[in-house]
N, C-alpha and C. Protein backbone atom coordinates (compact mmCIF):
# COMPACT_ATOMS: atom_id res chain seq x y z
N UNK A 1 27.56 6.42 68.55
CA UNK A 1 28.36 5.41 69.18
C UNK A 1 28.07 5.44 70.67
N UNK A 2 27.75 4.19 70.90
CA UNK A 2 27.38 4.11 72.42
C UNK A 2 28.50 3.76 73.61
N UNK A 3 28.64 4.33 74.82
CA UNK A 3 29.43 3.62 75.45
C UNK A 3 29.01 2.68 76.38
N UNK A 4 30.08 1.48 76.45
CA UNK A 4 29.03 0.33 77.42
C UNK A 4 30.08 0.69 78.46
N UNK A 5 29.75 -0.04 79.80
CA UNK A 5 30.12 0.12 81.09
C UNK A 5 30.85 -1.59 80.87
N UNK A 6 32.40 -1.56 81.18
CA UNK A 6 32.66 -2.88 81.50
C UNK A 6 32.03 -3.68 82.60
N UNK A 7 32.54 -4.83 82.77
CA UNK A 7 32.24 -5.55 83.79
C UNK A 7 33.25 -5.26 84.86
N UNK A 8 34.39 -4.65 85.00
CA UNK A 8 35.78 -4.33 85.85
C UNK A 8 34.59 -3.32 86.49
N UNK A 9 34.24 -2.47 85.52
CA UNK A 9 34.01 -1.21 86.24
C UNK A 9 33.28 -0.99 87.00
N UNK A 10 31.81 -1.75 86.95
CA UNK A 10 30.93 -2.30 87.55
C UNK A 10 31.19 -2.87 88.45
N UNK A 11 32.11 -3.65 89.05
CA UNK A 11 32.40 -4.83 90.00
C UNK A 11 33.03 -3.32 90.61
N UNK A 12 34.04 -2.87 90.26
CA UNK A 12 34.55 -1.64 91.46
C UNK A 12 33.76 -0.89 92.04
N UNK A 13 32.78 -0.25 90.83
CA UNK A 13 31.85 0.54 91.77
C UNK A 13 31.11 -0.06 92.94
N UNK A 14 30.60 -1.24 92.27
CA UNK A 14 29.79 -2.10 93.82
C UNK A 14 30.79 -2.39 94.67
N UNK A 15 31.82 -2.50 94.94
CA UNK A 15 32.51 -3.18 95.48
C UNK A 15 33.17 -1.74 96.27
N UNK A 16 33.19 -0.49 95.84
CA UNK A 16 33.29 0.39 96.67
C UNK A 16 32.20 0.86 97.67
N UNK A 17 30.90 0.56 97.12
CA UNK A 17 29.54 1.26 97.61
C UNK A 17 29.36 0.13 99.04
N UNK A 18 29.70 -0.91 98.64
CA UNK A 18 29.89 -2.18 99.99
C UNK A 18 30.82 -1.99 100.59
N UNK A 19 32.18 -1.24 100.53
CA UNK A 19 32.86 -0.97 101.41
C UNK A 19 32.18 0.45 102.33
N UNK A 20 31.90 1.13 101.56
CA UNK A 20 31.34 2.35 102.30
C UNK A 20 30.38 1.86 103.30
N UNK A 21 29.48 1.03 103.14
CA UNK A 21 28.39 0.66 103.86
C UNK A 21 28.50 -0.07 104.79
N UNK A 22 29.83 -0.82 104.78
CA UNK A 22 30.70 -1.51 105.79
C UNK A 22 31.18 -1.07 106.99
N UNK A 23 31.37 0.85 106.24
CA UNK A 23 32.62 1.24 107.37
C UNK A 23 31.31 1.84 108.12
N UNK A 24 30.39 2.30 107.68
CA UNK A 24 29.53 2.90 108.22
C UNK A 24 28.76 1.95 109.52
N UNK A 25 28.44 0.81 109.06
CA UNK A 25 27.92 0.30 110.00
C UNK A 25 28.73 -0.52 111.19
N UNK A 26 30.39 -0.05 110.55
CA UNK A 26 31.23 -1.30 111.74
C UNK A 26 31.94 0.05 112.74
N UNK A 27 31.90 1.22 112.58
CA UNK A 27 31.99 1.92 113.34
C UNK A 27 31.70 2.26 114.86
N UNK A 28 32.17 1.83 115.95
CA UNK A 28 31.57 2.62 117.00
C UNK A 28 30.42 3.54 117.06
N UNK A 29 29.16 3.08 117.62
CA UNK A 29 28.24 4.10 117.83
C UNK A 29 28.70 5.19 118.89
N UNK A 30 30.07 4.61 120.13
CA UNK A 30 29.87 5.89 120.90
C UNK A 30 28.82 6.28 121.33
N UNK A 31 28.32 7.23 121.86
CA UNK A 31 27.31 8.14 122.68
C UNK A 31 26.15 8.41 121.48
N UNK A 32 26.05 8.11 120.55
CA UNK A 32 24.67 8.42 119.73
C UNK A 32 23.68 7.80 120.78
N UNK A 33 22.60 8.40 121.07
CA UNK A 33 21.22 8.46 121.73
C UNK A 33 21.83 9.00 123.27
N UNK A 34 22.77 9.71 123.82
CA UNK A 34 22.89 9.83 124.98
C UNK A 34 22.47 11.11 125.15
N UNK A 35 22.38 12.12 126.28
CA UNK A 35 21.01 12.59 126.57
C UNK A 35 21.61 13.05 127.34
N UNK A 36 21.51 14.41 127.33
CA UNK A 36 21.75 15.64 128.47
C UNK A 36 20.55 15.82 129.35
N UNK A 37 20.92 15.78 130.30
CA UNK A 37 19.64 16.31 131.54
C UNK A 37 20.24 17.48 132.73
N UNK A 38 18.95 18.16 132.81
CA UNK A 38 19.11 19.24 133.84
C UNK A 38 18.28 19.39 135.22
N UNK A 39 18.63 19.69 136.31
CA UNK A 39 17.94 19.71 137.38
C UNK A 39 18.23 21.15 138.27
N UNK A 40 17.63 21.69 138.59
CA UNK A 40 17.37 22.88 139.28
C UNK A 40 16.13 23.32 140.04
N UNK A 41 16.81 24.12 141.36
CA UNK A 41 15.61 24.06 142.02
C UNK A 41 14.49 24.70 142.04
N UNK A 42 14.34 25.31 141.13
CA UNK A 42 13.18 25.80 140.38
C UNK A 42 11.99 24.73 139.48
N UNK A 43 13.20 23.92 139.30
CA UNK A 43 12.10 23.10 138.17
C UNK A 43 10.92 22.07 138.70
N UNK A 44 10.48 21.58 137.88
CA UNK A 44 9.18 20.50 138.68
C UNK A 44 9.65 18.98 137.36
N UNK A 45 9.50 18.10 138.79
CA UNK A 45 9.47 16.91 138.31
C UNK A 45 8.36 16.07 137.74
N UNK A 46 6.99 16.86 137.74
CA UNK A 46 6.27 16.30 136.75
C UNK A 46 5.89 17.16 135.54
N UNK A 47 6.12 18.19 135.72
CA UNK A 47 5.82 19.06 133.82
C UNK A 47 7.06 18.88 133.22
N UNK A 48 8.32 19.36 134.16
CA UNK A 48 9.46 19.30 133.20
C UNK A 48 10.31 18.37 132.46
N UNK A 49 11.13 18.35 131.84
CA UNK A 49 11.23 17.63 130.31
C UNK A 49 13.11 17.10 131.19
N UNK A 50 13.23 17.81 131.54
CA UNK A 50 14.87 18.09 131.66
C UNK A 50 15.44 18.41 131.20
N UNK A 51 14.97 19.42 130.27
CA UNK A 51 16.14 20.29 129.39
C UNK A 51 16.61 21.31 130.30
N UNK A 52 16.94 22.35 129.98
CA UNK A 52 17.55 23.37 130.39
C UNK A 52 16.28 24.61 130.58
N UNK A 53 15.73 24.72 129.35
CA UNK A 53 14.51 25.73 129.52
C UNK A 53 13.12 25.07 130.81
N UNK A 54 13.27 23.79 130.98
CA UNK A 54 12.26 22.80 131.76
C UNK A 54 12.87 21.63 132.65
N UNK A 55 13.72 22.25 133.20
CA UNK A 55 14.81 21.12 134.26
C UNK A 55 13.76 20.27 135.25
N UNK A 56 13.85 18.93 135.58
CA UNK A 56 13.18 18.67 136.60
C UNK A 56 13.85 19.41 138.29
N UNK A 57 12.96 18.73 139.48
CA UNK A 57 13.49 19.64 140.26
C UNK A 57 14.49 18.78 140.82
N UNK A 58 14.39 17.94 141.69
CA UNK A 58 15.12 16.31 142.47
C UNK A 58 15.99 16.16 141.50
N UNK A 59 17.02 15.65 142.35
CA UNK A 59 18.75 14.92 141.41
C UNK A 59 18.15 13.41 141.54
N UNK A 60 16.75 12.90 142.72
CA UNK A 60 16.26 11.51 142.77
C UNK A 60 15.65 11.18 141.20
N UNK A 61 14.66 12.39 140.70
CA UNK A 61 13.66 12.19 139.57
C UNK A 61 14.64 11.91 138.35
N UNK A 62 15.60 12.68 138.55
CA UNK A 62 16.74 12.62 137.28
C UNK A 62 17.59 11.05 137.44
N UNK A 63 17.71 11.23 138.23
CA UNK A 63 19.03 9.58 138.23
C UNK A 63 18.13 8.48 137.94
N UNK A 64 16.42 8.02 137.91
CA UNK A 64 15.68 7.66 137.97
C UNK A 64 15.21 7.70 136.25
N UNK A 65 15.92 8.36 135.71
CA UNK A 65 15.64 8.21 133.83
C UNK A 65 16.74 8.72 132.92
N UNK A 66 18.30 8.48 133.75
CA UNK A 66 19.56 8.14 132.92
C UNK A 66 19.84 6.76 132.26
N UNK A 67 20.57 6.87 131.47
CA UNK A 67 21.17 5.81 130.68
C UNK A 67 22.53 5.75 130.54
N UNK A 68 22.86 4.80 130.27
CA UNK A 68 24.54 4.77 129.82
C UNK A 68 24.38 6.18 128.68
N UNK A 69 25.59 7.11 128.60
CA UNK A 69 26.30 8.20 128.11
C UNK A 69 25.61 9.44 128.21
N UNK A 70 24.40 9.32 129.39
CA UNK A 70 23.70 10.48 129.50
C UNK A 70 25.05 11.21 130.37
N UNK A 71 24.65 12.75 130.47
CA UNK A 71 25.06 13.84 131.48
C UNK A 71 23.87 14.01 132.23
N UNK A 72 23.98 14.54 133.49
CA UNK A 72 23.47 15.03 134.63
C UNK A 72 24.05 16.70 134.99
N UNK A 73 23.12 17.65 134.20
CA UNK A 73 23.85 19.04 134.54
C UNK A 73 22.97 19.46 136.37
N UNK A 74 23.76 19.62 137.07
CA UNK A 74 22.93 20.11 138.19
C UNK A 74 23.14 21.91 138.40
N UNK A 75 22.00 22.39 138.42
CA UNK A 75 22.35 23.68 138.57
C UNK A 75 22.42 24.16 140.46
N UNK A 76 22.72 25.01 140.43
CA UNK A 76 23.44 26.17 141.52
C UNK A 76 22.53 25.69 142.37
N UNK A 77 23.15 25.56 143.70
CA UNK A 77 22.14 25.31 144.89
C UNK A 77 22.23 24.32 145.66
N UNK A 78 21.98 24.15 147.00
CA UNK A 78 22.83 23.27 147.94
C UNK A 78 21.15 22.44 147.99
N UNK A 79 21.41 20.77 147.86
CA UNK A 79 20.56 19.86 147.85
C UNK A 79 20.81 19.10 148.48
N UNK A 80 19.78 18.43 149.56
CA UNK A 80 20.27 17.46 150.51
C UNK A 80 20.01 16.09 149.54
N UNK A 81 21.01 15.18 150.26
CA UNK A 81 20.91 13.93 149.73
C UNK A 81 19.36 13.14 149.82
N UNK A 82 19.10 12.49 148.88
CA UNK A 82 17.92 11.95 148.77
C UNK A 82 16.81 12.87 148.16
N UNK A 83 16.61 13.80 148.23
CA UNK A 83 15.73 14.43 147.74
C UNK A 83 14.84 15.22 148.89
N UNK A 84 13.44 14.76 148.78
CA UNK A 84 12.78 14.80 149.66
C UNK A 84 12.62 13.89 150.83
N UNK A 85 13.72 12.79 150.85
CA UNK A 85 13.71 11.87 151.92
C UNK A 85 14.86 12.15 152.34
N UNK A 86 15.44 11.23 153.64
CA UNK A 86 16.56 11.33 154.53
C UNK A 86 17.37 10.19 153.85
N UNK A 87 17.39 9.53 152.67
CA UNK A 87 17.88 8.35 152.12
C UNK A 87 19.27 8.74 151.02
N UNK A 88 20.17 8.31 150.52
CA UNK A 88 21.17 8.72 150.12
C UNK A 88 20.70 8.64 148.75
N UNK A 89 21.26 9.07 148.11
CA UNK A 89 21.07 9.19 146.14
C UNK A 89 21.62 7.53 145.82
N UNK A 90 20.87 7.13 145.56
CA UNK A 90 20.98 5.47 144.61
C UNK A 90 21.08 5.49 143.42
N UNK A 91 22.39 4.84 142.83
CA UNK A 91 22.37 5.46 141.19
C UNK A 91 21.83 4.37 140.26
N UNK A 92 20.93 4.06 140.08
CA UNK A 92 20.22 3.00 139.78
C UNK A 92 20.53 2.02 138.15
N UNK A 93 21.65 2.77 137.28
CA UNK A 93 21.92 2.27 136.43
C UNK A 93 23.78 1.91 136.41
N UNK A 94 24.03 1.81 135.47
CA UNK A 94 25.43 1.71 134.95
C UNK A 94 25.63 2.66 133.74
N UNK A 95 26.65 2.71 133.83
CA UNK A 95 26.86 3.34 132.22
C UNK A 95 27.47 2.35 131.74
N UNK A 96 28.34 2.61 130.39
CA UNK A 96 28.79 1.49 130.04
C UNK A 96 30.42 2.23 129.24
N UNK A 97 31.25 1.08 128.59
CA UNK A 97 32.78 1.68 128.16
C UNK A 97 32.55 2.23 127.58
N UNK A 98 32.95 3.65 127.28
CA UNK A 98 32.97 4.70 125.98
C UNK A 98 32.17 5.52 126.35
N UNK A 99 30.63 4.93 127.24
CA UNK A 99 29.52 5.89 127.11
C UNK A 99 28.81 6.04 128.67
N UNK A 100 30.10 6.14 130.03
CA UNK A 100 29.80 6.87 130.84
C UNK A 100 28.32 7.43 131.25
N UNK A 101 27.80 7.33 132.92
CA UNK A 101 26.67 8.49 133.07
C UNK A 101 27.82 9.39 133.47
N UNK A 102 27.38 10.56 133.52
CA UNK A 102 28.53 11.88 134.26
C UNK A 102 26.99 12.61 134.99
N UNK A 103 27.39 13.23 136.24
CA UNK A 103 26.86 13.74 137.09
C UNK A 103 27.96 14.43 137.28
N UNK A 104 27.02 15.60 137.12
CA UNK A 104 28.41 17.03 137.03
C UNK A 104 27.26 18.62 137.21
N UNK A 105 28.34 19.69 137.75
CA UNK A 105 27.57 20.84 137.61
C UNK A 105 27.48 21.57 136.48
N UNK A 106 26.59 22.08 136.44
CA UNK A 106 26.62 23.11 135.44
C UNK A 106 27.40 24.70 134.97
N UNK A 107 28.22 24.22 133.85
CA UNK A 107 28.92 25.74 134.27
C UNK A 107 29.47 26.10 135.00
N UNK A 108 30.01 25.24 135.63
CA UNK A 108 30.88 25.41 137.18
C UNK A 108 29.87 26.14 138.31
N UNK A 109 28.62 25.83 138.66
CA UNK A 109 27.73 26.44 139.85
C UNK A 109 28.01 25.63 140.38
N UNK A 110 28.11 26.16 141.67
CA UNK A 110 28.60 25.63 142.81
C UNK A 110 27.14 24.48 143.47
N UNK A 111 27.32 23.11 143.47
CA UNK A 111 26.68 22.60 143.81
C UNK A 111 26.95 21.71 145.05
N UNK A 112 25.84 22.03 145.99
CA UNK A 112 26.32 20.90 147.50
C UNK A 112 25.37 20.25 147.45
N UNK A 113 25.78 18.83 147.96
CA UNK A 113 24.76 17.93 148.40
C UNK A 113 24.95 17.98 149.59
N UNK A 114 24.08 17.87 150.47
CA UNK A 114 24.41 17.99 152.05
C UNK A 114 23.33 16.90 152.30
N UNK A 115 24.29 15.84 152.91
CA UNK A 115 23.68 14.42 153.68
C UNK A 115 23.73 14.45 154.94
N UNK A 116 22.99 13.66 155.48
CA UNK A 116 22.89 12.95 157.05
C UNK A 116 23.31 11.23 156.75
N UNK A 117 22.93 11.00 155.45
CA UNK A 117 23.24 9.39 154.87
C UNK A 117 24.90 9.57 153.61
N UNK A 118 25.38 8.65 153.36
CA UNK A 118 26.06 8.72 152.12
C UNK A 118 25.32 9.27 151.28
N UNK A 119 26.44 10.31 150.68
CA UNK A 119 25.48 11.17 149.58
C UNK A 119 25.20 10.39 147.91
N UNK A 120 25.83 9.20 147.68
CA UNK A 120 26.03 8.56 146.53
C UNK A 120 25.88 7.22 146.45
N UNK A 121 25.26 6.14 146.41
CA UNK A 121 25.53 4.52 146.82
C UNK A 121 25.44 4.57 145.17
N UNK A 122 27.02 3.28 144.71
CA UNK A 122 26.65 2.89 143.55
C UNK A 122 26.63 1.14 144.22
N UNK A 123 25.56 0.56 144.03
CA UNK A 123 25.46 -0.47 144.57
C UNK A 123 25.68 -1.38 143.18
N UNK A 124 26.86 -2.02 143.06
CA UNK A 124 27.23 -2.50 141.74
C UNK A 124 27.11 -1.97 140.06
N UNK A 125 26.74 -0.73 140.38
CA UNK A 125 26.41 -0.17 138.98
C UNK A 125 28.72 0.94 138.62
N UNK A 126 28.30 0.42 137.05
CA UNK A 126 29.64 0.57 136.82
C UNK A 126 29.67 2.22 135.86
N UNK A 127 30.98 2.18 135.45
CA UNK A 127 31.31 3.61 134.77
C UNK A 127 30.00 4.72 134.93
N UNK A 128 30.40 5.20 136.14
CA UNK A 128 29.62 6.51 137.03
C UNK A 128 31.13 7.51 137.06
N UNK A 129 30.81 8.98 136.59
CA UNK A 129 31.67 10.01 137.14
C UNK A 129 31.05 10.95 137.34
N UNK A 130 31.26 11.47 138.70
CA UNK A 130 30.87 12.69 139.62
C UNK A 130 32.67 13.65 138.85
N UNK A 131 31.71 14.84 138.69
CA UNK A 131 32.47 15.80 138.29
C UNK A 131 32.28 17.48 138.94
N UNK A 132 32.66 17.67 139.55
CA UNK A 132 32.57 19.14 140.46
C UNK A 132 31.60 19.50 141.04
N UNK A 133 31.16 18.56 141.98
CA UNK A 133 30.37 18.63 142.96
C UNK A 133 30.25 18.52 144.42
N UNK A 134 29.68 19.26 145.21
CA UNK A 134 30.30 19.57 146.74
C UNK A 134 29.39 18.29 147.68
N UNK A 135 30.21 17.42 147.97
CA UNK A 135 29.49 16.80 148.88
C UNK A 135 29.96 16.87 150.35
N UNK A 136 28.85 17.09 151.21
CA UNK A 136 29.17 17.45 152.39
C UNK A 136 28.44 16.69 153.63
N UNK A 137 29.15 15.79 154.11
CA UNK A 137 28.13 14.92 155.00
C UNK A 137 28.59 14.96 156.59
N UNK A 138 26.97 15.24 156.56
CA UNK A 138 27.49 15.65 158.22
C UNK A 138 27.31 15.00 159.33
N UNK A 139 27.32 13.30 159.15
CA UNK A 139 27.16 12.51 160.08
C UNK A 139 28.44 11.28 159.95
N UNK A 140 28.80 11.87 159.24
CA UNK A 140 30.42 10.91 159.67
C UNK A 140 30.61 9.25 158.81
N UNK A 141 29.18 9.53 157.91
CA UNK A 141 29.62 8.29 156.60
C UNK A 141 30.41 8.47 155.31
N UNK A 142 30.14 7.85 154.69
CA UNK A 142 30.71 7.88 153.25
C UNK A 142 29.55 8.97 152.27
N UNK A 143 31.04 9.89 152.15
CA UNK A 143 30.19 11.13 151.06
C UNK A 143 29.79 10.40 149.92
N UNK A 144 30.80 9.53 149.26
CA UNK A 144 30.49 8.39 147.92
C UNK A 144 30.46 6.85 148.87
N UNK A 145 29.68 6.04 148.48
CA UNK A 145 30.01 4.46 148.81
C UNK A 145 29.81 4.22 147.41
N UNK A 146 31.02 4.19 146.61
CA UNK A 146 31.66 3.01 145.22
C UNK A 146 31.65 1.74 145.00
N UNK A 147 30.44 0.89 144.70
CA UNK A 147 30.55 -0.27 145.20
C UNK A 147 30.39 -1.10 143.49
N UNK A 148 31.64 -0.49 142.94
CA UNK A 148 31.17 -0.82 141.09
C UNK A 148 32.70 -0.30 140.62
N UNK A 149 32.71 -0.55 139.20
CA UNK A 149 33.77 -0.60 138.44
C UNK A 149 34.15 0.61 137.72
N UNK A 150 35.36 1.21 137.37
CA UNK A 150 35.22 2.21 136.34
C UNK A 150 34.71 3.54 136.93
N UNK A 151 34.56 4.04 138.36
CA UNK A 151 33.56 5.24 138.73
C UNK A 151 35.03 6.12 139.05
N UNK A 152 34.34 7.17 138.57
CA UNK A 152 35.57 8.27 138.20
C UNK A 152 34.99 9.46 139.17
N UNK A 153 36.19 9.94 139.88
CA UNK A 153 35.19 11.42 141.03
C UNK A 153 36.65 12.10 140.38
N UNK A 154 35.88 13.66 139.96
CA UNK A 154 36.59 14.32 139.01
C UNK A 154 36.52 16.01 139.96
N UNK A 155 37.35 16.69 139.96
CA UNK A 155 37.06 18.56 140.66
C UNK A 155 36.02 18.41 141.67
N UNK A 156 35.48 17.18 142.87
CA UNK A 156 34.78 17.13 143.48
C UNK A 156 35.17 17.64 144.97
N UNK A 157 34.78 18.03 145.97
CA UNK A 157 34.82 18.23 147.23
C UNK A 157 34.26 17.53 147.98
N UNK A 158 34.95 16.34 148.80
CA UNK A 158 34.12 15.91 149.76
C UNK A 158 34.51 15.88 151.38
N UNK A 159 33.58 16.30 152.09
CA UNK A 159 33.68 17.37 153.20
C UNK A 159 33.09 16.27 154.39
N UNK A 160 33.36 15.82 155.26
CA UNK A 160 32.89 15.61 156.85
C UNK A 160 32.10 14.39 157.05
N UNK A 161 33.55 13.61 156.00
CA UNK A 161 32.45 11.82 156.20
C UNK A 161 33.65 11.64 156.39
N UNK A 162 33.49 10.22 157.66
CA UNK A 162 34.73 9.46 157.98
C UNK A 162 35.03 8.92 156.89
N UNK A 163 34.54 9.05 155.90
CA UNK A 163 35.12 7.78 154.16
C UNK A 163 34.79 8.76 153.33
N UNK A 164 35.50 9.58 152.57
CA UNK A 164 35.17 10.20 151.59
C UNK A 164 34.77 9.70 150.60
N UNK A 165 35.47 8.41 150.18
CA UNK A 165 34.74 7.17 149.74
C UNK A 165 35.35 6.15 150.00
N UNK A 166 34.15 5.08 149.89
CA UNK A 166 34.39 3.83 150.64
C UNK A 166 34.22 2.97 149.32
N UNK A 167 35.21 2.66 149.01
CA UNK A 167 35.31 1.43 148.39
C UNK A 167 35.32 0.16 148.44
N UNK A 168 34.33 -0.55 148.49
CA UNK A 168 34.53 -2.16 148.98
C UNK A 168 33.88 -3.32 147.86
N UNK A 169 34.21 -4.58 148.54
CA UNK A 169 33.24 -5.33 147.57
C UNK A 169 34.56 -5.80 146.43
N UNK A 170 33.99 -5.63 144.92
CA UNK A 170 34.47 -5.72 143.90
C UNK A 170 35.09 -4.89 142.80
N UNK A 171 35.09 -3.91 143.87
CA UNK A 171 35.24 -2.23 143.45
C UNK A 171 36.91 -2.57 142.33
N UNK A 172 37.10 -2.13 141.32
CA UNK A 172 37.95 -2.34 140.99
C UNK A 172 37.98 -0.49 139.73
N UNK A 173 39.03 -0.01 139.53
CA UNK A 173 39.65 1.13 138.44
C UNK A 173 38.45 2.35 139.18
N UNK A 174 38.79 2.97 140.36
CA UNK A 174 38.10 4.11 140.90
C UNK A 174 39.06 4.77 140.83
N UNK A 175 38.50 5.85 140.36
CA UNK A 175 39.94 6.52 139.76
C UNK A 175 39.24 8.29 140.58
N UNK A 176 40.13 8.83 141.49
CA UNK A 176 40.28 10.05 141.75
C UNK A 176 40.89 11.25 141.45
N UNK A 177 40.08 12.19 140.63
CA UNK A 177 41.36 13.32 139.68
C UNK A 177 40.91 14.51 140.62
């Protein structure tokens, strides 16, 4: 005696296997493809990868191949703004809702940027958070110029700019913790 499969039963099973496949694809991606990077002054900006075992060296080379929900780990060590130039750090992307860039230290090492320029221009680029990092500028500008939406400065220090940050423009939800 054989058993047959109704037609009820059949219609449920597909009709569950299409819900599953539903929830799967209507889900929030969130941060899937976002991307940890490391910089230290040891590392080199043309062999290294930016991991941790192969950090590039410049916080310029790194901000220069973030994406929305990447991290920025900076390790231990006082870095002047710009890099190898006298020019301020330009953050050249946005992040986006949910999936943030973060520029932050590593492990809590004590990291300074030490400027003669603003140590940070977000020139319309949005959801940026600086997270425990020493900025120290010693010519009397803006340690951050915020010139974007959503930018979050988190356990940061900023030291010997007439504007610790300068918010202008269209600057709107800068949020200071």
């Amino acid at each position: 005696m054989s058993r047959s499969t109704t037609p009820t039963r059949s219609v449920n099973v597909l009709t569950c296997a299409m819900l599953a496949v539903l929830a799967v694809l209507l889900v929030p991606a969130g941060n899937i493809g976002a991307a940890d990077y490391h910089v230290d002054q040891s590392g080199n900006d043309s062999t290294g990868d930016g991991s941790p075992g192969s950090p590039w060296r410049t916080i310029r080379h790194a901000l220069d191949e973030l994406s929305a929900g990447d991290t920025l780990y900076i390790h231990v060590g006082t870095y002047p703004a710009g890099g190898d130039s006298t020019d301020a750090y330009t953050i050249p992307t946005s992040g986006s809702s949910g999936s943030p860039i973060t520029i932050t230290n590593y492990q809590n090492d004590e990291v300074v940027i030490s400027t003669a320029q603003a140590g940070f221009v977000l020139s319309g680029k949005d959801y940026i958070t600086f997270d425990g990092l020493v900025i120290d500028n010693t010519t009397a500008l803006s340690c951050i110029d915020a010139v974007g939406d959503y930018i979050t400065i988190r356990n940061c220090e900023l030291t010997n700019g007439s504007n610790a940050v300068k918010c202008s423009d269209a600057t709107t939800y800068t949020y200071l913790l």
